[in-house]
C-alpha atoms as a PDB file:
ATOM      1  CA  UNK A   1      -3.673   8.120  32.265  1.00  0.00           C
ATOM      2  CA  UNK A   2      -3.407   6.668  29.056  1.00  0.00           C
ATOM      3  CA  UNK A   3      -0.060   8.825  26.987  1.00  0.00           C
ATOM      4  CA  UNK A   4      -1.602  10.306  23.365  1.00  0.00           C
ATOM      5  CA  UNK A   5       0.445   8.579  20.442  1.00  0.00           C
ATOM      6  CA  UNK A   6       2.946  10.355  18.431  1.00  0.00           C
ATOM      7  CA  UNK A   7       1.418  11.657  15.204  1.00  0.00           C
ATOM      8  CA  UNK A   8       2.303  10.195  11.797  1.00  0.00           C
ATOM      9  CA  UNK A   9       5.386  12.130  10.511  1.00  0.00           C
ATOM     10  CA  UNK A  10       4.675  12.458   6.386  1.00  0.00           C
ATOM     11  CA  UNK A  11       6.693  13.252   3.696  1.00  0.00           C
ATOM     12  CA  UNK A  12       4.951  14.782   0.351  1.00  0.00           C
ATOM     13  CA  UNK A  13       6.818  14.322  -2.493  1.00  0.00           C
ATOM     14  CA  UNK A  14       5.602  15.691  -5.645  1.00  0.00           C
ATOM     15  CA  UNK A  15       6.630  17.916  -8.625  1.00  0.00           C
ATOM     16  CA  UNK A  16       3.445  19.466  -8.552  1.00  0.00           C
ATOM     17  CA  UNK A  17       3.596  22.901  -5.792  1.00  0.00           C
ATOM     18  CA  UNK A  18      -0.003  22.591  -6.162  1.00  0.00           C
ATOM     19  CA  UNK A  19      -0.683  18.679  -5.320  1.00  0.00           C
ATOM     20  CA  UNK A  20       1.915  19.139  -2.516  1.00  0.00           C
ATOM     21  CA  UNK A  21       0.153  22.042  -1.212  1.00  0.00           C
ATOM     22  CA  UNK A  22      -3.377  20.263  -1.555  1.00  0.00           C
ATOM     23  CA  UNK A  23      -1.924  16.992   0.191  1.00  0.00           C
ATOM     24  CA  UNK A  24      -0.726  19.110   3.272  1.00  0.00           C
ATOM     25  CA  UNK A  25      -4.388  20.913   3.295  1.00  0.00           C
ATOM     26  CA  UNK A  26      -6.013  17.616   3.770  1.00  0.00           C
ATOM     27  CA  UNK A  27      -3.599  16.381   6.063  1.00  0.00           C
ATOM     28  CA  UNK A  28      -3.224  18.849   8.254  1.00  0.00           C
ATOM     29  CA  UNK A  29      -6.868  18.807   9.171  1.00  0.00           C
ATOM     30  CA  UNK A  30      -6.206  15.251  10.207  1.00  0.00           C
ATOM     31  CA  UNK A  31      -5.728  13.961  13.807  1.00  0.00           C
ATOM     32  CA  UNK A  32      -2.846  12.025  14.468  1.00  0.00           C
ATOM     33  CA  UNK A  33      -1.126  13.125  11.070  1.00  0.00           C
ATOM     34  CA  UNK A  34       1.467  15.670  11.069  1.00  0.00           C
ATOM     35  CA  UNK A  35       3.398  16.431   7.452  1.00  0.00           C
ATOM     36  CA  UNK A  36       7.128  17.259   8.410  1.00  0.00           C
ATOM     37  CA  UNK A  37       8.571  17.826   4.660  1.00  0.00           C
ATOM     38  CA  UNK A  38       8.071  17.797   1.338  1.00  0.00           C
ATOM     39  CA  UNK A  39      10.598  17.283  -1.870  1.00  0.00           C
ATOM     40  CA  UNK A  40       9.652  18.459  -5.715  1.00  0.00           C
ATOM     41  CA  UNK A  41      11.715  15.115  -6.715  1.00  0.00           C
ATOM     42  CA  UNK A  42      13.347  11.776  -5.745  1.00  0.00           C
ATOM     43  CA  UNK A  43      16.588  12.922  -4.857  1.00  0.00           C
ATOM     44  CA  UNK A  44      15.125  15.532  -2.404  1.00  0.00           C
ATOM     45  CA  UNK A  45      12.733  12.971  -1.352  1.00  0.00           C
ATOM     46  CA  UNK A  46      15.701  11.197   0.072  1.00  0.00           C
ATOM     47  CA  UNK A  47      17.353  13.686   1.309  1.00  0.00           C
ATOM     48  CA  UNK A  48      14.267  14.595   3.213  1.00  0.00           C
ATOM     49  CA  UNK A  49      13.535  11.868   4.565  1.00  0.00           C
ATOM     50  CA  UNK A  50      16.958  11.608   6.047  1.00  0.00           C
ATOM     51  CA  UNK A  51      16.661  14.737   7.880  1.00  0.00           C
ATOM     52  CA  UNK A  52      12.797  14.625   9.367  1.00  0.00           C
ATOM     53  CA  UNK A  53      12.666  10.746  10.029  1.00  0.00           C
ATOM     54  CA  UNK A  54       8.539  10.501   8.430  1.00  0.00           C
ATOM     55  CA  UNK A  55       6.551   7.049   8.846  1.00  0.00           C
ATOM     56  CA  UNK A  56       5.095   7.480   5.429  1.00  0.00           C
ATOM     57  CA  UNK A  57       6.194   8.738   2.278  1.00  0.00           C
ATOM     58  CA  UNK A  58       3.735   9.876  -0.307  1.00  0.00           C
ATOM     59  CA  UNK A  59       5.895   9.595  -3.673  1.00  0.00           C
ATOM     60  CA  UNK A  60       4.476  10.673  -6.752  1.00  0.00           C
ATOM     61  CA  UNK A  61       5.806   8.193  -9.803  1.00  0.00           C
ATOM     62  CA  UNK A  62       6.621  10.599 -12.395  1.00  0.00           C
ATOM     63  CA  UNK A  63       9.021  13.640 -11.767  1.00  0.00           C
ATOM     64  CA  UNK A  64      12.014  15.399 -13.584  1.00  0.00           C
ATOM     65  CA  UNK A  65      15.596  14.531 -12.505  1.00  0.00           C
ATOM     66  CA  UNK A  66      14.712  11.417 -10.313  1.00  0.00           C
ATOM     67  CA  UNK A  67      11.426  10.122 -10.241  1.00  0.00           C
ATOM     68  CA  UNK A  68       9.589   8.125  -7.365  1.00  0.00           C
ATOM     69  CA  UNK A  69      10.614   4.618  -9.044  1.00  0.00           C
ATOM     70  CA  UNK A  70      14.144   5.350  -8.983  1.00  0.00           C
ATOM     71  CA  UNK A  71      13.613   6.991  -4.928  1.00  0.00           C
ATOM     72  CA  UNK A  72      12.175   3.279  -3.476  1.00  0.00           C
ATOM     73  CA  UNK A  73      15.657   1.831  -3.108  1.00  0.00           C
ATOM     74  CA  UNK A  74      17.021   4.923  -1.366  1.00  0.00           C
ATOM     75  CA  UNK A  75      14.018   5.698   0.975  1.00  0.00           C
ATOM     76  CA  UNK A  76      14.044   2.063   2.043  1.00  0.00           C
ATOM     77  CA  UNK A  77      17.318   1.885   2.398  1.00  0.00           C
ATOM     78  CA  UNK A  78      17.318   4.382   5.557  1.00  0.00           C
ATOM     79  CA  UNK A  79      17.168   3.892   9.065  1.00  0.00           C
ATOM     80  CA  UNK A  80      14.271   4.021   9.944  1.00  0.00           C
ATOM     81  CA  UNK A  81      12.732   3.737   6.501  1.00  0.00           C
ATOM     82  CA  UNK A  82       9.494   4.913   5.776  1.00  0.00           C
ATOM     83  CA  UNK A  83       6.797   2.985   4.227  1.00  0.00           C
ATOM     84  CA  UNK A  84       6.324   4.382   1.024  1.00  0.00           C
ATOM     85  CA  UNK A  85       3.230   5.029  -0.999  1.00  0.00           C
ATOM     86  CA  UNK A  86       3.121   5.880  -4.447  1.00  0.00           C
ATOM     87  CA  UNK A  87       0.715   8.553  -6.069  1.00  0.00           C
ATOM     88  CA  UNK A  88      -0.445   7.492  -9.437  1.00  0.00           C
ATOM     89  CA  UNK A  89      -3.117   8.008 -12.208  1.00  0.00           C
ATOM     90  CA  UNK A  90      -5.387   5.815 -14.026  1.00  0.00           C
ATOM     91  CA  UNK A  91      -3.206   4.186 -16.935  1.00  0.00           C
ATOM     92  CA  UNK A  92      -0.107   4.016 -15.390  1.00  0.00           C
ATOM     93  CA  UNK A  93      -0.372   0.288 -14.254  1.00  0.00           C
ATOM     94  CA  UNK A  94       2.623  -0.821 -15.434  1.00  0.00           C
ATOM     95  CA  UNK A  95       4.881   1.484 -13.373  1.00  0.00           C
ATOM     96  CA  UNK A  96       2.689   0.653 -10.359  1.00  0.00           C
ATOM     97  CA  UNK A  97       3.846  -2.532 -10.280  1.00  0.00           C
ATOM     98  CA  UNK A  98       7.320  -1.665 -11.021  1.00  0.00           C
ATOM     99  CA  UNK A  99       6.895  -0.109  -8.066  1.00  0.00           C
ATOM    100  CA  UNK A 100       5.348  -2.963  -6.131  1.00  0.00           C
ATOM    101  CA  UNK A 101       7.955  -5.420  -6.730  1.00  0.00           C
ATOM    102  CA  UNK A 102      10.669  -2.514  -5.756  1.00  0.00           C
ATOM    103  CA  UNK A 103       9.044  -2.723  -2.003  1.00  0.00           C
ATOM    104  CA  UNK A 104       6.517   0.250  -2.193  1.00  0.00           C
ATOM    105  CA  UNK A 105       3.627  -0.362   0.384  1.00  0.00           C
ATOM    106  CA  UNK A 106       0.919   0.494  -2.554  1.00  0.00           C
ATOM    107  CA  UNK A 107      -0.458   3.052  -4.392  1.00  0.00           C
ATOM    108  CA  UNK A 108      -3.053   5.893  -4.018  1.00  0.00           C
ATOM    109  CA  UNK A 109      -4.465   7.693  -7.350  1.00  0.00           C
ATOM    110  CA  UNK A 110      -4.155  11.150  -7.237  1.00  0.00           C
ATOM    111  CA  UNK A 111      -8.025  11.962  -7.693  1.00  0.00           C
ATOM    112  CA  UNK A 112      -8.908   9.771  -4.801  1.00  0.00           C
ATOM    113  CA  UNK A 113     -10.972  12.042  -1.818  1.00  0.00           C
ATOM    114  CA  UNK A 114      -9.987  13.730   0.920  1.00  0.00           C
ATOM    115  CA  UNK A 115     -11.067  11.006   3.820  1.00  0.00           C
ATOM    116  CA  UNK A 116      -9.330   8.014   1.671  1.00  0.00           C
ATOM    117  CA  UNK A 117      -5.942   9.756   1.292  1.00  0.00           C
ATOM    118  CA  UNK A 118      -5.910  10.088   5.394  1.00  0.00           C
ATOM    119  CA  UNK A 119      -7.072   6.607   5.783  1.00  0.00           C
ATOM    120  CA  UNK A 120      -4.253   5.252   2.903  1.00  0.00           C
ATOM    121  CA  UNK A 121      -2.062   6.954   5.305  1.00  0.00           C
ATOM    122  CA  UNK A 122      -3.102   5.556   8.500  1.00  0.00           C
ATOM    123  CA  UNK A 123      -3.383   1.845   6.988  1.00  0.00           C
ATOM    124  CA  UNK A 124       0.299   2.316   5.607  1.00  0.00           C
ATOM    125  CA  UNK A 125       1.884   3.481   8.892  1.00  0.00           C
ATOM    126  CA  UNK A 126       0.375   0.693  10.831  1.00  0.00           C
ATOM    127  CA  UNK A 127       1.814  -2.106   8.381  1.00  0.00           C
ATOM    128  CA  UNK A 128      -0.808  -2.547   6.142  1.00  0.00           C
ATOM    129  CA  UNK A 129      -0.566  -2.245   2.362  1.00  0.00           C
ATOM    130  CA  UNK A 130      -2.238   0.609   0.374  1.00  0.00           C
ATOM    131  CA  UNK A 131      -4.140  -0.488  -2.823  1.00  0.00           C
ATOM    132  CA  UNK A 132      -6.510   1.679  -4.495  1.00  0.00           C
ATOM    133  CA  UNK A 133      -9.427  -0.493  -5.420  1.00  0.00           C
ATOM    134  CA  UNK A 134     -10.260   1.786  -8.521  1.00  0.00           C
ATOM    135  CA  UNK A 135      -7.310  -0.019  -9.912  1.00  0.00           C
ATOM    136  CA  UNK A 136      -6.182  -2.378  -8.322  1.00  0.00           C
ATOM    137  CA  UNK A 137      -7.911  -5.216 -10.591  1.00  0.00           C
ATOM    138  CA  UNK A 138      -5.622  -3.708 -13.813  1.00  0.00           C
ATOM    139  CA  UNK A 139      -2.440  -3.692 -11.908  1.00  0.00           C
ATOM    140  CA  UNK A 140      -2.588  -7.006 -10.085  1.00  0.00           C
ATOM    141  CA  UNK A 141      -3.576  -8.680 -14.027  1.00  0.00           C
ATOM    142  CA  UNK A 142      -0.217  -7.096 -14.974  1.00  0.00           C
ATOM    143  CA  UNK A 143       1.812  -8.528 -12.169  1.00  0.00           C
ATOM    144  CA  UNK A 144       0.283 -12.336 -12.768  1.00  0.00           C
ATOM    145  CA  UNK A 145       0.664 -11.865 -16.615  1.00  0.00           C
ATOM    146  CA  UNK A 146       4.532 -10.519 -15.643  1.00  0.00           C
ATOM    147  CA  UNK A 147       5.213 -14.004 -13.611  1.00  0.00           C
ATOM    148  CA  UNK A 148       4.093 -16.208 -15.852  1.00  0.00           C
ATOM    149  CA  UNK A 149       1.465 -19.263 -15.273  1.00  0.00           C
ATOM    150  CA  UNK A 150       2.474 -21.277 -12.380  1.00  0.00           C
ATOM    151  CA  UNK A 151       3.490 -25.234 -12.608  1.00  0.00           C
ATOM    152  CA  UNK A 152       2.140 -28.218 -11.488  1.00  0.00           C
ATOM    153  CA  UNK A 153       4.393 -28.251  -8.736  1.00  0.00           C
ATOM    154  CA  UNK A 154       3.182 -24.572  -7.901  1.00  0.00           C
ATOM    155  CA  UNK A 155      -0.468 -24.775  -8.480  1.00  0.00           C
ATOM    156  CA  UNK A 156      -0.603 -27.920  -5.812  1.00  0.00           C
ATOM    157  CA  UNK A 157       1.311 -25.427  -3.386  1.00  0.00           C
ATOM    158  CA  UNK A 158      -1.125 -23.194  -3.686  1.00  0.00           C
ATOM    159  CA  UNK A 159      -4.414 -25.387  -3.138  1.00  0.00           C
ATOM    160  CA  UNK A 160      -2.772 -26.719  -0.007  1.00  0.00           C
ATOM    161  CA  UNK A 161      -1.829 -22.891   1.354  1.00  0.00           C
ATOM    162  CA  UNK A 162      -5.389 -22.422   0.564  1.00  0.00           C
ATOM    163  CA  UNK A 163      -7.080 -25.251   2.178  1.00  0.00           C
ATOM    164  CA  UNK A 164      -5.648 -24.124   5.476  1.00  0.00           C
ATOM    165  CA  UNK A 165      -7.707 -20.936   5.981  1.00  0.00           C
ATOM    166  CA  UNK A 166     -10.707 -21.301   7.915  1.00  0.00           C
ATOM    167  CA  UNK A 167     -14.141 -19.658   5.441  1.00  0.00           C
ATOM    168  CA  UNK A 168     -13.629 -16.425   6.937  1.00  0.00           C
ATOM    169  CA  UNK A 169      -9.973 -16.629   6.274  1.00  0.00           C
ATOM    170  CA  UNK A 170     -11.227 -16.911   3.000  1.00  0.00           C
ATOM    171  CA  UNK A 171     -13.660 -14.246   2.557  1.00  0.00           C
ATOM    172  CA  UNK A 172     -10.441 -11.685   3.827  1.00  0.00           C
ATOM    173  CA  UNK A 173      -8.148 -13.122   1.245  1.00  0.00           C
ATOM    174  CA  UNK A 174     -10.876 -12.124  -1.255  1.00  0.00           C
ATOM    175  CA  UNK A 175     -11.466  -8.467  -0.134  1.00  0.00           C
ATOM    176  CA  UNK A 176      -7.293  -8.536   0.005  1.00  0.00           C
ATOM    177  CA  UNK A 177      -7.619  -9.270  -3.787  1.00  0.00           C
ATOM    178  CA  UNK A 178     -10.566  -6.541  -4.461  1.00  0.00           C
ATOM    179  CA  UNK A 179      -7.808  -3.901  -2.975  1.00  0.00           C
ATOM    180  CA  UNK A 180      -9.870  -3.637   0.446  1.00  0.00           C
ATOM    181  CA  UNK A 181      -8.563  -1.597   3.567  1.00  0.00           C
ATOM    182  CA  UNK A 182      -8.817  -3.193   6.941  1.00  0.00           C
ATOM    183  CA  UNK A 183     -11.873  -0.467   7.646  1.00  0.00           C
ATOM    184  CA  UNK A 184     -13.486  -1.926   4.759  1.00  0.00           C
ATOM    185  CA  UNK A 185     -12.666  -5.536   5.049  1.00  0.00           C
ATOM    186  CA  UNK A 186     -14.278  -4.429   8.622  1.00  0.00           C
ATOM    187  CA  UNK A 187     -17.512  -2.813   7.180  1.00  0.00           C
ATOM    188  CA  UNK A 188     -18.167  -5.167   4.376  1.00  0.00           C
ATOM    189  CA  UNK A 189     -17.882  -8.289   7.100  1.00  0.00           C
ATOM    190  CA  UNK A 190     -19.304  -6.377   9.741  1.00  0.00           C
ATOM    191  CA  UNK A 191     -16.812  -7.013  12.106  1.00  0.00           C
ATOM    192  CA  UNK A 192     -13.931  -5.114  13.910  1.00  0.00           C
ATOM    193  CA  UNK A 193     -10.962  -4.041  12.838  1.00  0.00           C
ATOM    194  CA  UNK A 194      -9.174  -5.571  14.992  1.00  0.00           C
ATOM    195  CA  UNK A 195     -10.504  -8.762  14.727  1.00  0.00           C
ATOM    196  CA  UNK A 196     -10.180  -7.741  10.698  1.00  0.00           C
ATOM    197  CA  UNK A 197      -5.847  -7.756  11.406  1.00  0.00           C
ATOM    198  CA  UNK A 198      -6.122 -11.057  13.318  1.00  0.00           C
ATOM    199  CA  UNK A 199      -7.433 -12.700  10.179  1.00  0.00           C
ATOM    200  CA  UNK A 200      -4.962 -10.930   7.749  1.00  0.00           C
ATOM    201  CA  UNK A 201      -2.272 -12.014   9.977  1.00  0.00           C
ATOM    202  CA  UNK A 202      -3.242 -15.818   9.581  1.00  0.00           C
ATOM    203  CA  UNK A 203      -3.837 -15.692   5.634  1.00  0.00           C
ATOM    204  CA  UNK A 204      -0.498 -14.212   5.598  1.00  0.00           C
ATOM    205  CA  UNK A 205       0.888 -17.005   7.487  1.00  0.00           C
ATOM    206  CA  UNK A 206      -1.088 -19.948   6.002  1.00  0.00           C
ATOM    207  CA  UNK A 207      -0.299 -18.849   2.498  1.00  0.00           C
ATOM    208  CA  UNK A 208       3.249 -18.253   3.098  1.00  0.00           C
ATOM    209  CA  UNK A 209       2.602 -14.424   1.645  1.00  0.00           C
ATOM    210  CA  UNK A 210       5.012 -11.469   2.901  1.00  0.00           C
ATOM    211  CA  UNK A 211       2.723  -9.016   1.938  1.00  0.00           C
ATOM    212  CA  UNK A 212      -0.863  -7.970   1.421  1.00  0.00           C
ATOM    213  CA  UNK A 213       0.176  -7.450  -2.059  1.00  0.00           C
ATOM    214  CA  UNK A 214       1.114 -10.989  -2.305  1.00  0.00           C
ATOM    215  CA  UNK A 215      -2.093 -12.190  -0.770  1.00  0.00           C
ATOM    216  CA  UNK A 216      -3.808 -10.208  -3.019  1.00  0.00           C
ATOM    217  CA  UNK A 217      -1.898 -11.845  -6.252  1.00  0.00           C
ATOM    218  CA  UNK A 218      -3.477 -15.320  -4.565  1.00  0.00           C
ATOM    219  CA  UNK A 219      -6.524 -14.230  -4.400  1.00  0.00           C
ATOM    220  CA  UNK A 220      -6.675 -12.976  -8.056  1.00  0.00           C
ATOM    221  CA  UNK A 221      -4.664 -16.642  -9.115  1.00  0.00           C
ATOM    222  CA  UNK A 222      -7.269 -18.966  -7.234  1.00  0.00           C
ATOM    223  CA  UNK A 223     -10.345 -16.803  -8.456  1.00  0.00           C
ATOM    224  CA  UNK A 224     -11.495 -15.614  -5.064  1.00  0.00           C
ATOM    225  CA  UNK A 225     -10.851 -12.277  -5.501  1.00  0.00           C
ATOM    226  CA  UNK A 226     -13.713 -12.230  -8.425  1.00  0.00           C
END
């Protein structure tokens, strides 16, 4: 007899009662998803997470006295950490990928529905990255105006990390740039999901990316995300 999994311990962390209250709502009608704490601001986010051990961190970006940016380190820095996803709105791109480069495992905007905030958390505790498609275009723009236009040198890295994916290696790294889940990446190829982390696992190999994030920059620098 097969043993049920251990649900996915959550931490809220908003300075918002009312979004914190809403998140747990959702959540708690969830299977599989239990929320174990929640924190009004970074510092108690930490502190938190210290005590109740969560896989994911939901961590709004703005808040008085420490906000989410300034909590990444910290919440990383624990044992186990937890993979941390930030809540955002529309126009706050460039803090998003503040956040992104700080180690955060995406972002989720605050007005996204019910079903895609338990998926975002699903997707982040098994490893994968969390991008919010609404803007994900915007904030990856930012990052490859932020770094600058790659060499010679660079460019002719690239084109050889990219002839080494197979076509359907290629059509992944695409949906990777448009911000696509595993379930969708799985439902747009019509494929499973399974077979949908086998491929991400290779285009993070044969491009040399450690991230989704990073495969998704690629995409968006070769044009295959468009």
């Amino acid at each position: 007899m097969t043993e049920p999994s251990a649900p996915i311990r959550v931490l809220v962390v908003d300075d918002e009662a009312m979004i914190r209250h809403g998140v747990r709502l959702i959540l708690r009608h969830a299977e599989g998803i239990d929320v174990v704490a929640e924190a009004a601001n970074g510092h108690a986010a930490v502190e938190e997470a210290a005590a109740h051990r969560p896989d994911v961190a939901l961590v709004d970006i703005r808040m008085p006295v420490c906000d989410g940016l300034a909590a990444i380190a910290p919440l990383l820095a624990l044992d186990p950490a937890p993979r941390v996803v930030m809540l955002t709105t529309f126009g706050d791109d460039d803090n998003v990928v503040r956040a992104l480069r700080e180690g955060a495992a995406g972002f989720l905007l605050k007005d996204e529905g019910p079903q895609e905030l338990i998926s975002a958390v699903r997707a982040a505790a098994a490893g994968d990255s969390v991008l919010s498609p609404g803007v994900t275009g915007a904030v990856i723009s930012r990052m490859l105006r932020s770094g600058g236009a790659p060499g010679d040198a660079e460019g002719a890295l690239v084109d050889e990390r990219i002839a080494r994916l197979t076509g359907r290696e290629r059509e992944v790294l695409a949906m990777l740039g448009q911000g696509l889940s595993n379930q969708g990446i799985a439902g747009r190829l019509g494929i499973g999901v399974g077979t949908v982390k086998t491929h991400v696992g290779a285009v993070l190999d044969k491009t040399g990316s450690a991230s989704r994030v990073q495969a998704a920059l690629l995409a968006h620098r070769t044009g295959l995300a468009s």
